[in-house]
PDB file of N, CA and C in Angstrom:
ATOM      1  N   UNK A   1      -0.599  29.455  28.967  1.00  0.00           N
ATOM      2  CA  UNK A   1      -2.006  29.555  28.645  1.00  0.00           C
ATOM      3  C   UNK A   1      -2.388  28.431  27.685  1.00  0.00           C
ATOM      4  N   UNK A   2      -3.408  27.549  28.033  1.00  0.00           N
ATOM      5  CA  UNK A   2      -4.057  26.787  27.036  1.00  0.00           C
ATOM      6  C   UNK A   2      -4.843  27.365  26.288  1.00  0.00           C
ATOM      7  N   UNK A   3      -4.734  26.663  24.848  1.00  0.00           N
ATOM      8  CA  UNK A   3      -5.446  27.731  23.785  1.00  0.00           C
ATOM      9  C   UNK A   3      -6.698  26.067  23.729  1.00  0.00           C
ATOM     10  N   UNK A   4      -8.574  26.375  23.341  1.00  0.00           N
ATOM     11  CA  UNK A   4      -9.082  25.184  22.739  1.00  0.00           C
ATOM     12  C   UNK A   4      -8.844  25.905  21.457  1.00  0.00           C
ATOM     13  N   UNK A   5      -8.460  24.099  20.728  1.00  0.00           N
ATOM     14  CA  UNK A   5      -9.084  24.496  19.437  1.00  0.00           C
ATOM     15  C   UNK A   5     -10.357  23.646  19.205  1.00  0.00           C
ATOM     16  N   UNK A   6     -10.997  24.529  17.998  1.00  0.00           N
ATOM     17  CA  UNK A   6     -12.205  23.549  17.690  1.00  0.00           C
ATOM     18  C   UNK A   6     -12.132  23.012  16.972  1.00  0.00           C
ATOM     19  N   UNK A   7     -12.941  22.163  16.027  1.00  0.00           N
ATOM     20  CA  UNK A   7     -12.972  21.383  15.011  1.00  0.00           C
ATOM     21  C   UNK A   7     -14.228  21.484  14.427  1.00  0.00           C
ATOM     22  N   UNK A   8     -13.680  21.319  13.074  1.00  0.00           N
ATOM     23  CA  UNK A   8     -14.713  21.239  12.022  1.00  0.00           C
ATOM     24  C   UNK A   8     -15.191  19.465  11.470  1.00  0.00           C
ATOM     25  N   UNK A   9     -16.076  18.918  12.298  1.00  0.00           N
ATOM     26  CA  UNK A   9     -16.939  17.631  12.189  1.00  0.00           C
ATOM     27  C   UNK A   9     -17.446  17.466  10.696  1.00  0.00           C
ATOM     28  N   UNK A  10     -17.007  15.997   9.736  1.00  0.00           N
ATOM     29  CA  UNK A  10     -17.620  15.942   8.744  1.00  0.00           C
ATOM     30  C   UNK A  10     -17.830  14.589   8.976  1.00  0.00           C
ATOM     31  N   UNK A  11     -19.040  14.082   8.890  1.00  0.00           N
ATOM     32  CA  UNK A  11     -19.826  12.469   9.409  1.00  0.00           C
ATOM     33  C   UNK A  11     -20.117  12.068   8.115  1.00  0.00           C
ATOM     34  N   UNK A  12     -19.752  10.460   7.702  1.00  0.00           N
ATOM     35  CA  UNK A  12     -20.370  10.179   6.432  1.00  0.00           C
ATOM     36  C   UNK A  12     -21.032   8.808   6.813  1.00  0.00           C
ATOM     37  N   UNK A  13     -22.265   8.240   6.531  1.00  0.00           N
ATOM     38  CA  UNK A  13     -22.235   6.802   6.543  1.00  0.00           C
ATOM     39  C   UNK A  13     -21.730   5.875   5.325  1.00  0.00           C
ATOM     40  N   UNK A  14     -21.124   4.850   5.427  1.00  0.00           N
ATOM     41  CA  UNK A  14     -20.847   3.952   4.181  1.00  0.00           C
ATOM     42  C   UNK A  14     -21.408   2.738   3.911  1.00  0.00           C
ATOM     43  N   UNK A  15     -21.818   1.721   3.433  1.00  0.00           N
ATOM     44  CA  UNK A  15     -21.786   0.223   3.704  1.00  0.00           C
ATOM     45  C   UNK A  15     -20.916  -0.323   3.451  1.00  0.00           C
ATOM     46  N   UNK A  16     -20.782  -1.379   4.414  1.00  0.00           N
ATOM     47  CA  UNK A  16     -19.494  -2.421   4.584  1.00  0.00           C
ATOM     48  C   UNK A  16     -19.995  -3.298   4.421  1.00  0.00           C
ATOM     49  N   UNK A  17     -19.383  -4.352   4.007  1.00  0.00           N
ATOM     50  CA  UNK A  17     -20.005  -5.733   3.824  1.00  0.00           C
ATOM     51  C   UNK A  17     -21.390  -6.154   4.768  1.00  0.00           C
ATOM     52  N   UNK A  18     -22.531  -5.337   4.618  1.00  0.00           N
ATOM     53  CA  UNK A  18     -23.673  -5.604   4.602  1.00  0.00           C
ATOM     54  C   UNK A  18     -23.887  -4.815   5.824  1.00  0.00           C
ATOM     55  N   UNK A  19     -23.134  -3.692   6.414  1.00  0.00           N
ATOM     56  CA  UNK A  19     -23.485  -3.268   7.877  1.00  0.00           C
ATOM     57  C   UNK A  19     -23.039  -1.511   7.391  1.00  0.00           C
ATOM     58  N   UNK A  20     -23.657  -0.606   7.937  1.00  0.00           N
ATOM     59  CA  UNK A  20     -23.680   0.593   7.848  1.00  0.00           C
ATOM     60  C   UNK A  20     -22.051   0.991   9.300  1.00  0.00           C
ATOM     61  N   UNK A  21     -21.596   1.566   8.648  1.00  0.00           N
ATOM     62  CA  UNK A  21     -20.260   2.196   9.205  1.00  0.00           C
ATOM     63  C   UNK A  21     -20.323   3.376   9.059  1.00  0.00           C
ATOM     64  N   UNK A  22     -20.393   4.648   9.859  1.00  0.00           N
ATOM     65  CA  UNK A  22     -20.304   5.851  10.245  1.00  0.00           C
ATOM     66  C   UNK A  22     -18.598   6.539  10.403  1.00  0.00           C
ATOM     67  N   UNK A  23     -18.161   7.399   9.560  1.00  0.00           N
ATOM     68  CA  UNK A  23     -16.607   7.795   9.495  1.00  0.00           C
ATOM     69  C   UNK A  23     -16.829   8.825   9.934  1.00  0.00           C
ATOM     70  N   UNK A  24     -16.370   9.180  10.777  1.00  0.00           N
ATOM     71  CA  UNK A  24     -16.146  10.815  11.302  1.00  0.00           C
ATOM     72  C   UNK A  24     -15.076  11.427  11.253  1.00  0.00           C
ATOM     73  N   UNK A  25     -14.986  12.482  10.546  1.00  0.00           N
ATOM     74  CA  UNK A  25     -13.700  13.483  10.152  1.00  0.00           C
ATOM     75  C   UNK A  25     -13.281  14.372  11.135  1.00  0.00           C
ATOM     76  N   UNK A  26     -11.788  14.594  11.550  1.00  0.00           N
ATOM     77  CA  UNK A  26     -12.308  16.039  12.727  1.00  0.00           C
ATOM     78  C   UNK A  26     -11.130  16.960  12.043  1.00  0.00           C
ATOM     79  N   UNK A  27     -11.215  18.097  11.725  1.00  0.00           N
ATOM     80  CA  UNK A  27     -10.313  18.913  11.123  1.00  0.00           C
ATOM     81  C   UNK A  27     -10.108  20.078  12.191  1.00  0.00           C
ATOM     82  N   UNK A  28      -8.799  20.642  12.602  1.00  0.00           N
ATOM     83  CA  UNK A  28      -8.780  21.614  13.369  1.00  0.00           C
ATOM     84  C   UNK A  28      -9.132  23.054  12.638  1.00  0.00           C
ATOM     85  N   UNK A  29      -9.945  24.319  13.797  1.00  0.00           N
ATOM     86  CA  UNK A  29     -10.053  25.486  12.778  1.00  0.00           C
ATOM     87  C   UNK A  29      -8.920  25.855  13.227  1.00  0.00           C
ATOM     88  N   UNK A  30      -7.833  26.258  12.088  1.00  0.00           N
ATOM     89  CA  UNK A  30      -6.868  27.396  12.604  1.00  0.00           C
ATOM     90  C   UNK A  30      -6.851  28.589  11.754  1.00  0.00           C
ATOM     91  N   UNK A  31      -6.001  29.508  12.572  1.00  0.00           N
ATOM     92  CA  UNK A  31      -6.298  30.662  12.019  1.00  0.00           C
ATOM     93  C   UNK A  31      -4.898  30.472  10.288  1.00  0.00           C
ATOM     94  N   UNK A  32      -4.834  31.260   9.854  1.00  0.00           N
ATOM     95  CA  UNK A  32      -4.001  31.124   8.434  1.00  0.00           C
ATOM     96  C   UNK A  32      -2.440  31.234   9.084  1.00  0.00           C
ATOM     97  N   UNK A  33      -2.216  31.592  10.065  1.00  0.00           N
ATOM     98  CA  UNK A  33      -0.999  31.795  10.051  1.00  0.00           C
ATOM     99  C   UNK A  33      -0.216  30.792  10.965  1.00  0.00           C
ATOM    100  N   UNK A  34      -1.129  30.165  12.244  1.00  0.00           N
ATOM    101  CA  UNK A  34      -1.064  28.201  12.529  1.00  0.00           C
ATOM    102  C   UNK A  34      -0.948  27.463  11.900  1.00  0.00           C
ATOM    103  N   UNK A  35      -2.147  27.543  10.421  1.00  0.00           N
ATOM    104  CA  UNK A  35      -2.025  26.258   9.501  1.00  0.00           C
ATOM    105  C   UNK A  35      -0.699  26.866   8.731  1.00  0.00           C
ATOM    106  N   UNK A  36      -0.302  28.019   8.369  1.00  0.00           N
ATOM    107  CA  UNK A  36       1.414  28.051   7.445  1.00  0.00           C
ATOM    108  C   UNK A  36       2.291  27.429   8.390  1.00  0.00           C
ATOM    109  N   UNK A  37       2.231  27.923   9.923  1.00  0.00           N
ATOM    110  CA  UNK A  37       3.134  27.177  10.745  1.00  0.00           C
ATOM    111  C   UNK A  37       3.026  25.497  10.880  1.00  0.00           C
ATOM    112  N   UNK A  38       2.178  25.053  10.523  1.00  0.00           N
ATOM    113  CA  UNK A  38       2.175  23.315  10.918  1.00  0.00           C
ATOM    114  C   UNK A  38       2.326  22.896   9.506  1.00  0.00           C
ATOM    115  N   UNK A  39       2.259  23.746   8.512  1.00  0.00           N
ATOM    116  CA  UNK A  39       2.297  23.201   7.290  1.00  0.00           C
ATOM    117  C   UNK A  39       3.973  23.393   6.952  1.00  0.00           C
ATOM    118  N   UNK A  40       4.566  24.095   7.143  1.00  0.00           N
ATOM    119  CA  UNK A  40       6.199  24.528   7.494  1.00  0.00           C
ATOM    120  C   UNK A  40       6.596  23.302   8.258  1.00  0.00           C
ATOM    121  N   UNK A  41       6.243  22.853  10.033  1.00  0.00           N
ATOM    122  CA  UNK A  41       6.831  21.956  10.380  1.00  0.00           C
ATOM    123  C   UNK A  41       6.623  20.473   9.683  1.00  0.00           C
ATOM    124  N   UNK A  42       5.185  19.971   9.158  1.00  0.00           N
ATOM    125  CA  UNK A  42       5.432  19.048   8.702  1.00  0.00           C
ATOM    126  C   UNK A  42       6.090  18.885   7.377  1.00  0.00           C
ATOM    127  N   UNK A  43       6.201  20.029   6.297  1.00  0.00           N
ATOM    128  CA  UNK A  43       7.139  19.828   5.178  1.00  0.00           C
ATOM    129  C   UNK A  43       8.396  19.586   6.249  1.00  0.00           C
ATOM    130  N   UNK A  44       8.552  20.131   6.846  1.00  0.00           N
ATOM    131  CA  UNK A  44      10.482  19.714   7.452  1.00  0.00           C
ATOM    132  C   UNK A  44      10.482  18.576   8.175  1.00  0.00           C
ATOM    133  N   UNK A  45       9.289  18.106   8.292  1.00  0.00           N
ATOM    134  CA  UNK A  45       9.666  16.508   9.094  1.00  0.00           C
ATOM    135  C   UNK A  45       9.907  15.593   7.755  1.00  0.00           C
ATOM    136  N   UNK A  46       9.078  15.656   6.871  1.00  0.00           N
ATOM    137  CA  UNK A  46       9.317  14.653   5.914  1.00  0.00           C
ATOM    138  C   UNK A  46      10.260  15.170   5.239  1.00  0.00           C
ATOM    139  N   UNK A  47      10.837  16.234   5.060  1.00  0.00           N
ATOM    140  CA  UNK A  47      12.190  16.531   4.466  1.00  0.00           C
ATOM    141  C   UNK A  47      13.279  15.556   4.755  1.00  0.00           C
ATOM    142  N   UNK A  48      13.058  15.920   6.464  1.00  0.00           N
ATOM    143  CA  UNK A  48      14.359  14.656   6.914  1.00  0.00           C
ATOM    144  C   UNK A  48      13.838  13.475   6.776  1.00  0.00           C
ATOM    145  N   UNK A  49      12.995  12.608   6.849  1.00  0.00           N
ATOM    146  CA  UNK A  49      12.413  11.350   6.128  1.00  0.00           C
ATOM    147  C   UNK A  49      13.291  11.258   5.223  1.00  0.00           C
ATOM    148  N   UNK A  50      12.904  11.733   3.851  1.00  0.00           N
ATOM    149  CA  UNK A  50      12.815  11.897   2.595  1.00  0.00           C
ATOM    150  C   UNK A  50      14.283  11.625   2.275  1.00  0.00           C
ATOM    151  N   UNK A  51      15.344  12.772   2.924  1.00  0.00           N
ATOM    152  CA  UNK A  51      16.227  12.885   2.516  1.00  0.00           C
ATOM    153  C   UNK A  51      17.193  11.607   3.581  1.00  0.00           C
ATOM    154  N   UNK A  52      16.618  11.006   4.654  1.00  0.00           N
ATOM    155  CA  UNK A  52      17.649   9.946   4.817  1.00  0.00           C
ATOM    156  C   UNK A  52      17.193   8.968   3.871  1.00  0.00           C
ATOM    157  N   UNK A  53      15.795   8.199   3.500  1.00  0.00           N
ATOM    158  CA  UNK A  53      15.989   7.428   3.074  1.00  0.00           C
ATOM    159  C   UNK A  53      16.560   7.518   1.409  1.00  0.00           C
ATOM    160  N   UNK A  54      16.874   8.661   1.162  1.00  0.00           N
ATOM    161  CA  UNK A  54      17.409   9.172  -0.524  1.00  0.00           C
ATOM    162  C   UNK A  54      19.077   8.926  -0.400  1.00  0.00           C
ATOM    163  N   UNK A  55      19.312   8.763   1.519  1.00  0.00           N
ATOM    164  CA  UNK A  55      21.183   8.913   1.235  1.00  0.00           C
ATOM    165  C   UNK A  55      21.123   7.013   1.136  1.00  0.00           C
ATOM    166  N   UNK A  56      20.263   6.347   2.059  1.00  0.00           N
ATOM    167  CA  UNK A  56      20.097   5.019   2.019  1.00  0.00           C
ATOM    168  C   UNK A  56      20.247   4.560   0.196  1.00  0.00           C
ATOM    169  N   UNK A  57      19.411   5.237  -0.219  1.00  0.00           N
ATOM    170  CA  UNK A  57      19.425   4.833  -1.834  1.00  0.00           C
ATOM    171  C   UNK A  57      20.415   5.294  -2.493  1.00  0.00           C
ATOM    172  N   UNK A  58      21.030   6.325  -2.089  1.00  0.00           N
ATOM    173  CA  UNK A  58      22.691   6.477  -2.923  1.00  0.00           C
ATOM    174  C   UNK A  58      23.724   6.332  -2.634  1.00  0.00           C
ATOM    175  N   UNK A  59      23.834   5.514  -1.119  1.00  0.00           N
ATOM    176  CA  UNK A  59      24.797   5.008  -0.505  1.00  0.00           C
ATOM    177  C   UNK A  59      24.720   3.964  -0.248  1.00  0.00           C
ATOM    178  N   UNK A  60      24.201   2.730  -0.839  1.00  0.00           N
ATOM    179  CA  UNK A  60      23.800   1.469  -0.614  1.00  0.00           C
ATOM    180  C   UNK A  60      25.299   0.840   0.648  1.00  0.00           C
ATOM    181  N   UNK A  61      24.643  -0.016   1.426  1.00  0.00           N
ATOM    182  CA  UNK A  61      26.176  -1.030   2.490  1.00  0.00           C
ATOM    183  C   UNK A  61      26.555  -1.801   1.589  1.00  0.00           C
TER     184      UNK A  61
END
C-alpha cells in the first residue's frame, strides 16, 4: 500500500544581489511516531559516519 504524505509549504521571498528569489520549504506531516522512527534512523546513520571517521582519527596510516 502507498501511503501520500503531505507537506507543510513555508515560501519566503529574499533579495539577492538586486533580484527577488523565492525559497520554498517543504516539511513532511508525520504522525509522532514516523518522525521518532526517522529521527532513530537518521541518529544511526550518522552514528556510523561519526564513528568511522573518529577510528580514522585514532588510528591514523
Amino acid at each position: 500500500m502507498v501511503q501520500s504524505v503531505t507537506y507543510h509549504r513555508e515560501t519566503k521571498s529574499v533579495p539577492f544581489q538586486g533580484k527577488t528569489i523565492v525559497l520554498e520549504s517543504l516539511t513532511p506531516v508525520l504522525s509522532p511516531k514516523e518522525k521518532e522512527k526517522r529521527k532513530k534512523e537518521i541518529e544511526r546513520c550518522l552514528y556510523e559516519v561519526f564513528s568511522k571517521y573518529r577510528k580514522a582519527v585514532d588510528n591514523p596510516a
